[in-house]
N, C-alpha and C. Protein backbone atom coordinates (compact mmCIF):
# COMPACT_ATOMS: atom_id res chain seq x y z
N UNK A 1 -48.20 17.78 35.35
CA UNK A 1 -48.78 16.48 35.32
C UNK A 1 -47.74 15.41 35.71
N UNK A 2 -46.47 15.46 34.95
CA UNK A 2 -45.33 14.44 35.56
C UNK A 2 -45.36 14.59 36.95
N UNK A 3 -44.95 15.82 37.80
CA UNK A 3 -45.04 15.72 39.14
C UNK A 3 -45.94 14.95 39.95
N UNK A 4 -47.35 14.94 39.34
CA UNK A 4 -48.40 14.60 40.15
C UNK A 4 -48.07 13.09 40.05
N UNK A 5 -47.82 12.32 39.01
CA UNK A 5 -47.14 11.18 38.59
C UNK A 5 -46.54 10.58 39.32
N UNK A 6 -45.89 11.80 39.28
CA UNK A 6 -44.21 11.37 40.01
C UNK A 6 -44.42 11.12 41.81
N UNK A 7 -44.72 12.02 41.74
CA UNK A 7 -44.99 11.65 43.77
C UNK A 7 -46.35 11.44 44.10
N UNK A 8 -47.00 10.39 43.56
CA UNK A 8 -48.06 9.68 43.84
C UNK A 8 -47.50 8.36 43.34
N UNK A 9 -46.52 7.72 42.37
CA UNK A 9 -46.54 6.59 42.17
C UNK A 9 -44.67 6.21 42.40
N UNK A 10 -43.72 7.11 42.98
CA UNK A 10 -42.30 6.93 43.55
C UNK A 10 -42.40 6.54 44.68
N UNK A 11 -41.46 5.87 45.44
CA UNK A 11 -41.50 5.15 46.61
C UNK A 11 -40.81 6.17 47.13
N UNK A 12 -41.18 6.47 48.77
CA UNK A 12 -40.74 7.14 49.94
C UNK A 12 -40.32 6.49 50.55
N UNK A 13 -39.91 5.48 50.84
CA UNK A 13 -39.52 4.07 51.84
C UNK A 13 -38.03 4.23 52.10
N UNK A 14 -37.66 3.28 52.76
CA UNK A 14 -36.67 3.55 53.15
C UNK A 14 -35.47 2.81 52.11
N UNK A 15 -36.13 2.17 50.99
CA UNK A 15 -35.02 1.95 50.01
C UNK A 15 -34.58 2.81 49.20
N UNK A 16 -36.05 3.47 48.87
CA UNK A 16 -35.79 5.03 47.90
C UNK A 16 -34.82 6.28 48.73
N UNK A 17 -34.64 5.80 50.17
CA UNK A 17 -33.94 6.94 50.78
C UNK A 17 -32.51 6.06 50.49
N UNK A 18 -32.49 4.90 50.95
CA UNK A 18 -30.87 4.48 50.93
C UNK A 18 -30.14 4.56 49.48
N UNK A 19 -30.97 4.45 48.54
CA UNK A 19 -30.46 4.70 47.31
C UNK A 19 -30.15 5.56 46.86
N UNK A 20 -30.92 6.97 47.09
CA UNK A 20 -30.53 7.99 47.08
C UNK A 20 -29.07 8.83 48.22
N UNK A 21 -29.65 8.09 49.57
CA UNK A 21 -27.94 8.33 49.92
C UNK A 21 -26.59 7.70 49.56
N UNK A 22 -27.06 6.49 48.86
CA UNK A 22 -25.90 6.04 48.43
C UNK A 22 -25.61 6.87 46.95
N UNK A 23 -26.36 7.02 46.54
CA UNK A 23 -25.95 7.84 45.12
C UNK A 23 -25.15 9.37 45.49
N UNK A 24 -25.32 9.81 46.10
CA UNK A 24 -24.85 11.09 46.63
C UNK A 24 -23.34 10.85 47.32
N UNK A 25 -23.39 9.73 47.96
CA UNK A 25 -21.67 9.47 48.50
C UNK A 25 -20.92 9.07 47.56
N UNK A 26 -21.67 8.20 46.63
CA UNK A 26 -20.69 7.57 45.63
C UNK A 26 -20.43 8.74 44.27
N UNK A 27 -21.44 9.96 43.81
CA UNK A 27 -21.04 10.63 43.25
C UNK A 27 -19.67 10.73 43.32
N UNK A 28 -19.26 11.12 41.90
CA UNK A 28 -17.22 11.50 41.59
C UNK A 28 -17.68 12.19 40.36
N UNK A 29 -17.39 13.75 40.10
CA UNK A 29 -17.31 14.04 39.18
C UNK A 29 -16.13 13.57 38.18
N UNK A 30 -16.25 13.14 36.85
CA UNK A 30 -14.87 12.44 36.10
C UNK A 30 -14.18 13.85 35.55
N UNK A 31 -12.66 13.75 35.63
CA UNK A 31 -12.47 14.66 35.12
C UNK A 31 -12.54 15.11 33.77
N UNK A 32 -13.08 16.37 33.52
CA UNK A 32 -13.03 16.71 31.79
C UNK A 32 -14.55 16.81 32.09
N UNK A 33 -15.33 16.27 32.51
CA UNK A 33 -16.42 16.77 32.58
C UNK A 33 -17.21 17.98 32.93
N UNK A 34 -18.45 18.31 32.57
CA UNK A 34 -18.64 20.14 33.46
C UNK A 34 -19.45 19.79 34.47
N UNK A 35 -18.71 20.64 35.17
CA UNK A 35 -18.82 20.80 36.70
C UNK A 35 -20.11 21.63 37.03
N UNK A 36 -20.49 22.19 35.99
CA UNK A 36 -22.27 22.47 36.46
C UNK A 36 -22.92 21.64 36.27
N UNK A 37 -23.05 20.36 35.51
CA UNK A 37 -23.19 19.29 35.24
C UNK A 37 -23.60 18.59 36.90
N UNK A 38 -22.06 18.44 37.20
CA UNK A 38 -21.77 17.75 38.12
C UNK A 38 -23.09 18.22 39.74
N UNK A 39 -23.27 19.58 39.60
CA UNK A 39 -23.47 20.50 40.59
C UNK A 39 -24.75 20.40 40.66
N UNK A 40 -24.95 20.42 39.36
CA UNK A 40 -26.61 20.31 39.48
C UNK A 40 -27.21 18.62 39.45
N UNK A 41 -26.53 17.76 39.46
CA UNK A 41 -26.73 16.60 40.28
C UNK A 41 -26.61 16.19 41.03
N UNK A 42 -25.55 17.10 41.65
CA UNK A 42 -25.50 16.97 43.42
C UNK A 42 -26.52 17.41 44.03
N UNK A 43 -27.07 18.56 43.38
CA UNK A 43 -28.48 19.55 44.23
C UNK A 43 -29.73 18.66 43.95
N UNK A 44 -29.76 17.89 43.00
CA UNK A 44 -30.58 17.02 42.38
C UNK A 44 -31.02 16.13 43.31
N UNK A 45 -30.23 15.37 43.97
CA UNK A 45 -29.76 14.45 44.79
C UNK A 45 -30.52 15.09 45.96
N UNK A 46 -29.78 15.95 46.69
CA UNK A 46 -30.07 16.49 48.14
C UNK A 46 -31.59 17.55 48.11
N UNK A 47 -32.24 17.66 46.68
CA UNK A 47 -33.32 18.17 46.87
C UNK A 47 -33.81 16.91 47.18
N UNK A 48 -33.93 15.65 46.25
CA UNK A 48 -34.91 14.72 46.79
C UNK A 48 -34.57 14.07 47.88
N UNK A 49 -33.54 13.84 48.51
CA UNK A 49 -33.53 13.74 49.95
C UNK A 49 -34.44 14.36 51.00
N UNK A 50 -34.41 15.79 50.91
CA UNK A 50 -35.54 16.83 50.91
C UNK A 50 -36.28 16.64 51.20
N UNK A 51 -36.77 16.39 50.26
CA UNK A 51 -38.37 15.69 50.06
C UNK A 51 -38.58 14.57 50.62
N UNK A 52 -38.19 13.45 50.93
CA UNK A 52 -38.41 12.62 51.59
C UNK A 52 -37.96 12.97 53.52
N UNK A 53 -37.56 14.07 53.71
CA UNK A 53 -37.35 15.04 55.05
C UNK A 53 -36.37 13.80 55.44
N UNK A 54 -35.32 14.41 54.84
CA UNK A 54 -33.92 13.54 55.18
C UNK A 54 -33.18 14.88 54.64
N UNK A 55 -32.22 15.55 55.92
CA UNK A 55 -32.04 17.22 55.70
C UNK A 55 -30.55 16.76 56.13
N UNK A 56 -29.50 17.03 55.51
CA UNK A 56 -28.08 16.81 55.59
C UNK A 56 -27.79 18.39 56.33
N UNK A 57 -26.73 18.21 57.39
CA UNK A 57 -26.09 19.31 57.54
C UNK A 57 -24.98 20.01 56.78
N UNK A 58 -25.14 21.30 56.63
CA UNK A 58 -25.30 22.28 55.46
C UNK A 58 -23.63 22.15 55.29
N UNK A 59 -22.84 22.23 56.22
CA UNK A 59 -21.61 22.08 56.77
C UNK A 59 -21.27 20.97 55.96
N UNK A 60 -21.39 20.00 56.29
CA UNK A 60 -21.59 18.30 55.84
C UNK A 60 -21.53 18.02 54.02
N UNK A 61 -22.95 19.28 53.83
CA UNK A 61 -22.83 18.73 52.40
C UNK A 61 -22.29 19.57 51.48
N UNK A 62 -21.64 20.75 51.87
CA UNK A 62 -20.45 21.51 51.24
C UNK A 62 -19.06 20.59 51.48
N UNK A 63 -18.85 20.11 52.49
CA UNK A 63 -17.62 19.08 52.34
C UNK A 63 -17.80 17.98 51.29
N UNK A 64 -19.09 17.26 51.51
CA UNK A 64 -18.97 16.17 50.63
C UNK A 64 -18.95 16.68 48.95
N UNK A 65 -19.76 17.92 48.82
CA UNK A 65 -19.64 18.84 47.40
C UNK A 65 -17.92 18.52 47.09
N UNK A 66 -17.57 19.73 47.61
CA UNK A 66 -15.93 19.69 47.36
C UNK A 66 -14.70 18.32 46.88
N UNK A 67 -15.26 17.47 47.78
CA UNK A 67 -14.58 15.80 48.15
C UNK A 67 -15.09 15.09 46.73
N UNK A 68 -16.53 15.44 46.20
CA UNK A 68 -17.10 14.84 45.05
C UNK A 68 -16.03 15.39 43.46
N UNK A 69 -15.58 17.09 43.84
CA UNK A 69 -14.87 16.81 42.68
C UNK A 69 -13.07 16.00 42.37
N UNK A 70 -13.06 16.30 41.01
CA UNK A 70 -11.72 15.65 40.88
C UNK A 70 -10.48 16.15 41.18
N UNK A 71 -9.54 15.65 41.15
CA UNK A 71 -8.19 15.72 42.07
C UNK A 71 -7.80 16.98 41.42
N UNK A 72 -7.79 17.86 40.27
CA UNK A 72 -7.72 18.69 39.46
C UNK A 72 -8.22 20.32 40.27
N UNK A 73 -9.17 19.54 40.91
CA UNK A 73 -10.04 20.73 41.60
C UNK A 73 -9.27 21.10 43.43
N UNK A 74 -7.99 20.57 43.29
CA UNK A 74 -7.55 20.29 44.41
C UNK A 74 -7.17 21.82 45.40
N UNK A 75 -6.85 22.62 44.52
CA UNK A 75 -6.32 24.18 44.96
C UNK A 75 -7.58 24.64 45.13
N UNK A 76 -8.71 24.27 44.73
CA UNK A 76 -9.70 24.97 44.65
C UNK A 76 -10.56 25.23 46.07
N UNK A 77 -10.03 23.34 46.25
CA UNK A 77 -10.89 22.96 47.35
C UNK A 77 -10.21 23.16 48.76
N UNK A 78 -8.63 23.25 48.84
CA UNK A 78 -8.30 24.06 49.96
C UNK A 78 -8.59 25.14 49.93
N UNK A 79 -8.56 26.06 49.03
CA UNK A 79 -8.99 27.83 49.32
C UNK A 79 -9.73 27.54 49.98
N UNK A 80 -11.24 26.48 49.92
CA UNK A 80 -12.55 27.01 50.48
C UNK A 80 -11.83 26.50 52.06
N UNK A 81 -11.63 25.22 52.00
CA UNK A 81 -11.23 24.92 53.43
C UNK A 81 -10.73 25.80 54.29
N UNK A 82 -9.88 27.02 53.42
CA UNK A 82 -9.07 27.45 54.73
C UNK A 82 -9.72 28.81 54.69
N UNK A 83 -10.75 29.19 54.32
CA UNK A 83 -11.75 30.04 54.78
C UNK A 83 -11.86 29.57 56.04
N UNK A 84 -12.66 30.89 56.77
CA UNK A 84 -13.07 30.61 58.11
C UNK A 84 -14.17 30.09 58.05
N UNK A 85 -15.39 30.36 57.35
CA UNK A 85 -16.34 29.27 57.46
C UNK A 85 -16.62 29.20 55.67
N UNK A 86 -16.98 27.90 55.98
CA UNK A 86 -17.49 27.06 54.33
C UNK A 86 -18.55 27.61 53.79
N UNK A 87 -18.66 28.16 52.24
CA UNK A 87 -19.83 28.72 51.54
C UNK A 87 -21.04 28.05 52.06
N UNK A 88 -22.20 28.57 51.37
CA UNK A 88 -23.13 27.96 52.25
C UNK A 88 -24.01 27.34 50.88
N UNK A 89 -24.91 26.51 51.08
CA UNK A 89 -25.48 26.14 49.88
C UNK A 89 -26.25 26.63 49.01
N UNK A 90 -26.82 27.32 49.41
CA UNK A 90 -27.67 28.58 48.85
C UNK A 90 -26.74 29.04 47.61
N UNK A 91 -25.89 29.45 48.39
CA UNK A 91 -24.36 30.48 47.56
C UNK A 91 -24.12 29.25 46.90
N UNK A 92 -23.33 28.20 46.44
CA UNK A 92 -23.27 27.76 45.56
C UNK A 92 -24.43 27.11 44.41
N UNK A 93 -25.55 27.00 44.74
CA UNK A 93 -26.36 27.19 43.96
C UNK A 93 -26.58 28.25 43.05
N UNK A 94 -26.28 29.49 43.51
CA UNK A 94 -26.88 30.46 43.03
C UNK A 94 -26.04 30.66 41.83
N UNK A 95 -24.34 30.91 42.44
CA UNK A 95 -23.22 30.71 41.21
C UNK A 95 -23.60 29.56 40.31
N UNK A 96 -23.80 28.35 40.72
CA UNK A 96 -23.77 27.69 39.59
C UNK A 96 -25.07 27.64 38.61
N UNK A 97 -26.18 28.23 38.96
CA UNK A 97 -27.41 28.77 38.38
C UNK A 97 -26.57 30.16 37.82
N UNK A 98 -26.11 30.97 38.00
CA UNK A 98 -25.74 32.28 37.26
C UNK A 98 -24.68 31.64 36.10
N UNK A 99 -23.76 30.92 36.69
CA UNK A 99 -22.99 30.09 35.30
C UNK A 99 -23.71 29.77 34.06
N UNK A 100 -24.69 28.70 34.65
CA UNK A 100 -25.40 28.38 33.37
C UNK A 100 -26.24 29.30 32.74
N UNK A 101 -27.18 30.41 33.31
CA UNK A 101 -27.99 31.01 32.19
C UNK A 101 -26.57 31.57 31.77
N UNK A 102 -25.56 32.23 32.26
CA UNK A 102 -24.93 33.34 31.54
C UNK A 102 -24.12 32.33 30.06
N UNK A 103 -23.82 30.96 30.32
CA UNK A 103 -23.39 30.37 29.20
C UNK A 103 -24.74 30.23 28.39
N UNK A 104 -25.62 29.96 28.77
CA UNK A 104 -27.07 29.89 27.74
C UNK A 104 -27.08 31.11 27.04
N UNK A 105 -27.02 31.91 27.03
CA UNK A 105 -27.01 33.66 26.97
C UNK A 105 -25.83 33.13 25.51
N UNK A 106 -24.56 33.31 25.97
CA UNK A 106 -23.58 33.31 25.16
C UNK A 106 -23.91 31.99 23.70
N UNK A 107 -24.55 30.91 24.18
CA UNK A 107 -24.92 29.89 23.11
C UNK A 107 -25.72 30.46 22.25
N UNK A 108 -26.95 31.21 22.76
CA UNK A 108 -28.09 32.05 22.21
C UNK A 108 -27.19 33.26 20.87
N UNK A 109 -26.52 33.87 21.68
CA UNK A 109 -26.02 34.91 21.00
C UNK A 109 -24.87 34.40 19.77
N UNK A 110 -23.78 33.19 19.91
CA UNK A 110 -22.93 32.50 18.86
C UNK A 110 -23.68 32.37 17.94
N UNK A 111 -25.00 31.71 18.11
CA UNK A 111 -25.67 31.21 16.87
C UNK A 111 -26.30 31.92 15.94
């Protein structure tokens, strides 16, 4: 029912797109924060871009991924660079979807 809500009474226009691309450049994960956190608001972001058929190249938004985290993440983010080609988005989705149930799992089981 929210959905039906939701994209029958959200704007598609071209302010709802600039806002949303501006939210996506200006993303900075802070450091100390979790980075699935972070990840799944980046995907957040570029799904509803999506949806409004505003499609970033895949290339493009694995760089800006990387560039979004903090200076901390710096070794991390040359390894990927000096791969021959950059993960693809799919693949980091999927890790950071397997992160979280497997920590949900472990919360489930502490308690």
């Amino acid at each position: 029912m929210w959905e039906k809500l939701e994209s029958t009474y959200q704007s598609k226009g071209p302010a709802r797109k600039a806002n949303l691309l501006k939210n996506l450049l200006q993303l900075k994960m802070e450091t100390g924060n979790d980075v699935r956190d972070h990840i799944r608001q980046f995907f957040d972001i570029i799904d509803k871009l999506q949806d409004l058929d505003i499609v970033i190249d895949e290339d493009l938004t694995s760089v800006m991924l990387l560039y979004s985290l903090p200076a901390n993440f710096e070794i991390f983010r040359v390894a990927i660079e000096s791969r021959d080609e950059l993960p693809k988005l799919d693949t980091l989705r999927i890790k950071n979807n397997r992160r979280v149930a497997k920590s949900s799992r472990s919360v489930l089981i502490q308690r």
